[in-house]
C-alpha atoms as a PDB file:
ATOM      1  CA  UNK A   1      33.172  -4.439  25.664  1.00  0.00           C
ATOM      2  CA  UNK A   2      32.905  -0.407  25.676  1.00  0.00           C
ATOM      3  CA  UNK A   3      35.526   1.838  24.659  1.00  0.00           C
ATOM      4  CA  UNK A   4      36.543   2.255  20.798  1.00  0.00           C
ATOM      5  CA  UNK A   5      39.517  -0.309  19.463  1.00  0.00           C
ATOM      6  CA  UNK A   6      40.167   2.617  16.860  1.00  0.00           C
ATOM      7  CA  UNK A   7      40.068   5.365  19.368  1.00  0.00           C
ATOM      8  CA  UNK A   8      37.300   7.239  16.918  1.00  0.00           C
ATOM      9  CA  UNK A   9      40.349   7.523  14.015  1.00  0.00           C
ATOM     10  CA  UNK A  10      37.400   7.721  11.514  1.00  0.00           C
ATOM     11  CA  UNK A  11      36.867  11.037  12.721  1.00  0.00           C
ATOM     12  CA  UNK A  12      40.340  11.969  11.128  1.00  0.00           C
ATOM     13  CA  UNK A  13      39.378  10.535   8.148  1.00  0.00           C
ATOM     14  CA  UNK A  14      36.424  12.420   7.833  1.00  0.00           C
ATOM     15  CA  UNK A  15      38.890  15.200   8.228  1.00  0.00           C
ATOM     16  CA  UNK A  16      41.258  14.355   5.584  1.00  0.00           C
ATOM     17  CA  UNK A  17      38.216  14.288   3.325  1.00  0.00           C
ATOM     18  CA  UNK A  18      36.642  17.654   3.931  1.00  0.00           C
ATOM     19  CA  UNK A  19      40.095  19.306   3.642  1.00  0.00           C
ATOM     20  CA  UNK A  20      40.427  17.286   0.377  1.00  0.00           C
ATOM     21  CA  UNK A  21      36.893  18.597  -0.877  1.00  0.00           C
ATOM     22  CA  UNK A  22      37.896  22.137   0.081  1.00  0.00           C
ATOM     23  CA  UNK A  23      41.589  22.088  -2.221  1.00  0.00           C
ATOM     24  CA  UNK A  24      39.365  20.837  -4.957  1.00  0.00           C
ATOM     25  CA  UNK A  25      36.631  23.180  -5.039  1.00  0.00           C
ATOM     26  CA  UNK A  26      38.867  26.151  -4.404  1.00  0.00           C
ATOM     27  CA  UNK A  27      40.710  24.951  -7.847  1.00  0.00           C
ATOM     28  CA  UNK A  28      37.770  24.801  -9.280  1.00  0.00           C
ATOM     29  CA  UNK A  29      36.911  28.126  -8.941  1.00  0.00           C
ATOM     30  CA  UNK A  30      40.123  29.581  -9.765  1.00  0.00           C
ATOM     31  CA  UNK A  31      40.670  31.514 -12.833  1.00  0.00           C
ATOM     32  CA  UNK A  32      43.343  32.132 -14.563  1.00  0.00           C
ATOM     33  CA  UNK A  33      45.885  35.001 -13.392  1.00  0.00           C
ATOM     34  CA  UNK A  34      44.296  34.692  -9.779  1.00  0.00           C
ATOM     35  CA  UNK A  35      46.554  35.717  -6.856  1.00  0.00           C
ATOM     36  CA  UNK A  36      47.240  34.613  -3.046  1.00  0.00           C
ATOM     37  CA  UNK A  37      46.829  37.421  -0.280  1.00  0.00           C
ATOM     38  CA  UNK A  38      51.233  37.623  -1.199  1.00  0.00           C
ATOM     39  CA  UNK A  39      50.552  38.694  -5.009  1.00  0.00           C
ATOM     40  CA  UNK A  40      52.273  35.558  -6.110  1.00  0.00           C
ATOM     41  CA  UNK A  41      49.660  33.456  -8.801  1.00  0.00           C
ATOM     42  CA  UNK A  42      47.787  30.597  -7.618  1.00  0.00           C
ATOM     43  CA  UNK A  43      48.370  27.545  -9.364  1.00  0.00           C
ATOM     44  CA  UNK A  44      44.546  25.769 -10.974  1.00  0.00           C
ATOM     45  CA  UNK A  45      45.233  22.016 -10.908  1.00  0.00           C
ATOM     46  CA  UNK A  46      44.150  20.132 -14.298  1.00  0.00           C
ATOM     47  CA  UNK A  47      40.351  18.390 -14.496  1.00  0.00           C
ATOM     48  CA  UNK A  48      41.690  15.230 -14.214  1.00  0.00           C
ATOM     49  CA  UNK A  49      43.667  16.178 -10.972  1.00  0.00           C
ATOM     50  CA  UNK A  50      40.772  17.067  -9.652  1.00  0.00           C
ATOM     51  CA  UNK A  51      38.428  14.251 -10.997  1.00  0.00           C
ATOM     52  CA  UNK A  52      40.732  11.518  -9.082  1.00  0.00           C
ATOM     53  CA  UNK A  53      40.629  14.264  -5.545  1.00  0.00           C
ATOM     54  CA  UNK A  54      36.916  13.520  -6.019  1.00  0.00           C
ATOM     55  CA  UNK A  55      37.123   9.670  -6.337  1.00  0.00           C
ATOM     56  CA  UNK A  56      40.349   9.836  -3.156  1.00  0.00           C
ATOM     57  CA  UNK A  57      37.135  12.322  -1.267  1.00  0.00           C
ATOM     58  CA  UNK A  58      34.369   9.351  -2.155  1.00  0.00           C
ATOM     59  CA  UNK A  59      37.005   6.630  -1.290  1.00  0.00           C
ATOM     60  CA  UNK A  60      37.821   8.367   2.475  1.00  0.00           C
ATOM     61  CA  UNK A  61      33.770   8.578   2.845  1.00  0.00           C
ATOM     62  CA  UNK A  62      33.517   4.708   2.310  1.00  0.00           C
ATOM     63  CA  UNK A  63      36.296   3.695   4.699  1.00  0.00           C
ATOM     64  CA  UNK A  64      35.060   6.275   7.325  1.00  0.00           C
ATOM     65  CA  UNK A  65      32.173   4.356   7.250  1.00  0.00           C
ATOM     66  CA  UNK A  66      33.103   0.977   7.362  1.00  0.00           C
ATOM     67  CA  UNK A  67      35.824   1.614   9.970  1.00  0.00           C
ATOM     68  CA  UNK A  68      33.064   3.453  11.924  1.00  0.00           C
ATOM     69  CA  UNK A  69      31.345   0.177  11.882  1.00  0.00           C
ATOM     70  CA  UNK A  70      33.429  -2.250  12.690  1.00  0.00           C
ATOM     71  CA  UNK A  71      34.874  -0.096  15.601  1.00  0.00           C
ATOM     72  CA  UNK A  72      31.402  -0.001  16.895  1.00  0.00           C
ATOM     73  CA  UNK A  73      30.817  -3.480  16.189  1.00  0.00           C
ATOM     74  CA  UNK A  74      34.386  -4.602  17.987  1.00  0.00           C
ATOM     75  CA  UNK A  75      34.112  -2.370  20.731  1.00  0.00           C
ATOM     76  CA  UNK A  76      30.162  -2.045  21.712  1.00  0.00           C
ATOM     77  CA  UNK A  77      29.646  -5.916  21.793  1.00  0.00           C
ATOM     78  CA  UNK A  78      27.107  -5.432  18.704  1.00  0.00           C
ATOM     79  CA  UNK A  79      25.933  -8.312  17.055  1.00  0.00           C
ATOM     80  CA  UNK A  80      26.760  -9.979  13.798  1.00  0.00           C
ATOM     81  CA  UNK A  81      23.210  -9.205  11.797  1.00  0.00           C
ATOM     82  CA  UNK A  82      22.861  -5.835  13.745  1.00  0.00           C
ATOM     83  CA  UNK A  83      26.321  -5.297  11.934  1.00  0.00           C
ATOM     84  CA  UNK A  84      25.313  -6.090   8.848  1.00  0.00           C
ATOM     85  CA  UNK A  85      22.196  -4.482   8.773  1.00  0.00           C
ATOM     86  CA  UNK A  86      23.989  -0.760   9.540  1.00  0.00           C
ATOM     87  CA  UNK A  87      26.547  -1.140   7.358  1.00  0.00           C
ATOM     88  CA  UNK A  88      24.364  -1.915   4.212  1.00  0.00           C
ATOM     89  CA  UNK A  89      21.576   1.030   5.032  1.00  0.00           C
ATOM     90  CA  UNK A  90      24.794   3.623   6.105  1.00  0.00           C
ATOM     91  CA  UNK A  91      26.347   2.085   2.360  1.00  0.00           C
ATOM     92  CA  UNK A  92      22.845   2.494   0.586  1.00  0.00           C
ATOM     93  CA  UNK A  93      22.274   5.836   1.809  1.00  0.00           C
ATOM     94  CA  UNK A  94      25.840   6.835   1.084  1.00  0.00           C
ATOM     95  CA  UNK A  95      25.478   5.769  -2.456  1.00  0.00           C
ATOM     96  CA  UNK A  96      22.032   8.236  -2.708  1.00  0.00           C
ATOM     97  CA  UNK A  97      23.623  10.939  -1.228  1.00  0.00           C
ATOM     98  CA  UNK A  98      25.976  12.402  -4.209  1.00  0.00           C
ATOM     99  CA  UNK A  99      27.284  14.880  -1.882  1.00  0.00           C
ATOM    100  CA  UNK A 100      29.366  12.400  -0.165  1.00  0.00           C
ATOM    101  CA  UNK A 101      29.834   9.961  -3.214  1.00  0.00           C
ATOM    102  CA  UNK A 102      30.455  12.082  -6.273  1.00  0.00           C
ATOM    103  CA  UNK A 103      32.053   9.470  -8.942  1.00  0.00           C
ATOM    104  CA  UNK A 104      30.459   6.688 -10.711  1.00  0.00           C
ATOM    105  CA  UNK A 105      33.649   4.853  -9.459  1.00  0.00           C
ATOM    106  CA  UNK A 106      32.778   5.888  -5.786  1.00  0.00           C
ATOM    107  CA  UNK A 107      29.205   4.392  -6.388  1.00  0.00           C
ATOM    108  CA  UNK A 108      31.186   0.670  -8.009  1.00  0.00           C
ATOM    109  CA  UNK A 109      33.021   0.714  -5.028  1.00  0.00           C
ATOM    110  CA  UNK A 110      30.399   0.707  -2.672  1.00  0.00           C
ATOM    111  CA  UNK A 111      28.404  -2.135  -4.629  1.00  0.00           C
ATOM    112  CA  UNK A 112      31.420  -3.865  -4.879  1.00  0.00           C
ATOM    113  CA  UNK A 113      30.925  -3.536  -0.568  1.00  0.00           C
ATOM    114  CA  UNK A 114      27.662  -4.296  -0.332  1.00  0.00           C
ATOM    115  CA  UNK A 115      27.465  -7.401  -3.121  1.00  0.00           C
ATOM    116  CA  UNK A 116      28.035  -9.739  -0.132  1.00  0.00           C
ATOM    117  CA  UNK A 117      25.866  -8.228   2.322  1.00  0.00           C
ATOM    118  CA  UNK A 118      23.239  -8.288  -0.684  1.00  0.00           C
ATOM    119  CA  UNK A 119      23.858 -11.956  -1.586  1.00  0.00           C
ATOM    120  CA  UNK A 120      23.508 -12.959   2.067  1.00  0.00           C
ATOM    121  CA  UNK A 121      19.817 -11.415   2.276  1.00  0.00           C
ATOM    122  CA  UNK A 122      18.929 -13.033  -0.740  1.00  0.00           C
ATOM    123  CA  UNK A 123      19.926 -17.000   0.665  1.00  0.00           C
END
């Protein structure tokens, strides 16, 4: 085939994300009575704010994968198994890397993802 049926969208994902991670590590760092380059005070979002940015950040890192994947699998002509294969090392070393997946809930989902690839290498 050639070409990308998603015209590389995951790439604006991956985006979203980084901006997200950004907002909640600024907030993080904010103290009380801190102001904006105008004087006016900057508002410090609560933890748990903050807590479900994280999870929305791991979330956006799981789909940019898997719509990575299937794009390349739809539009490169890959295989089936080659498909499979990528997607459960890219979701295994996603899950490792708690840079990308910071929650406990980011890690369920991606089990919850790779339980089928999983139970199909165990047949």
């Amino acid at each position: 085939m050639g070409g990308s049926q998603f015209e590389q969208k995951h790439f604006q994902l991956h985006d979203i994300k980084e901006t997200l991670d950004e907002i909640t590590r600024d907030h993080r760092l904010r103290k009380p009575g801190d102001k904006d380059q105008w004087g006016y005070e900057l508002e410090k979002y609560p933890e748990d704010l903050l807590e479900a940015f994280d999870v929305t950040s791991d979330l956006l890192s799981i789909t940019e994968l898997m719509v990575q994947r299937i794009d390349y699998l739809i539009s490169q002509g890959s295989d089936a198994e080659s498909y499979r294969e990528r997607v459960k090392e890219d979701l295994v070393e996603l899950r490792k890397n708690r840079t990308d997946c910071k929650t406990d809930l980011g890690v369920k989902f991606i089990n919850l993802i790779l339980k089928p690839f999983i139970n199909r290498s165990s047949k």
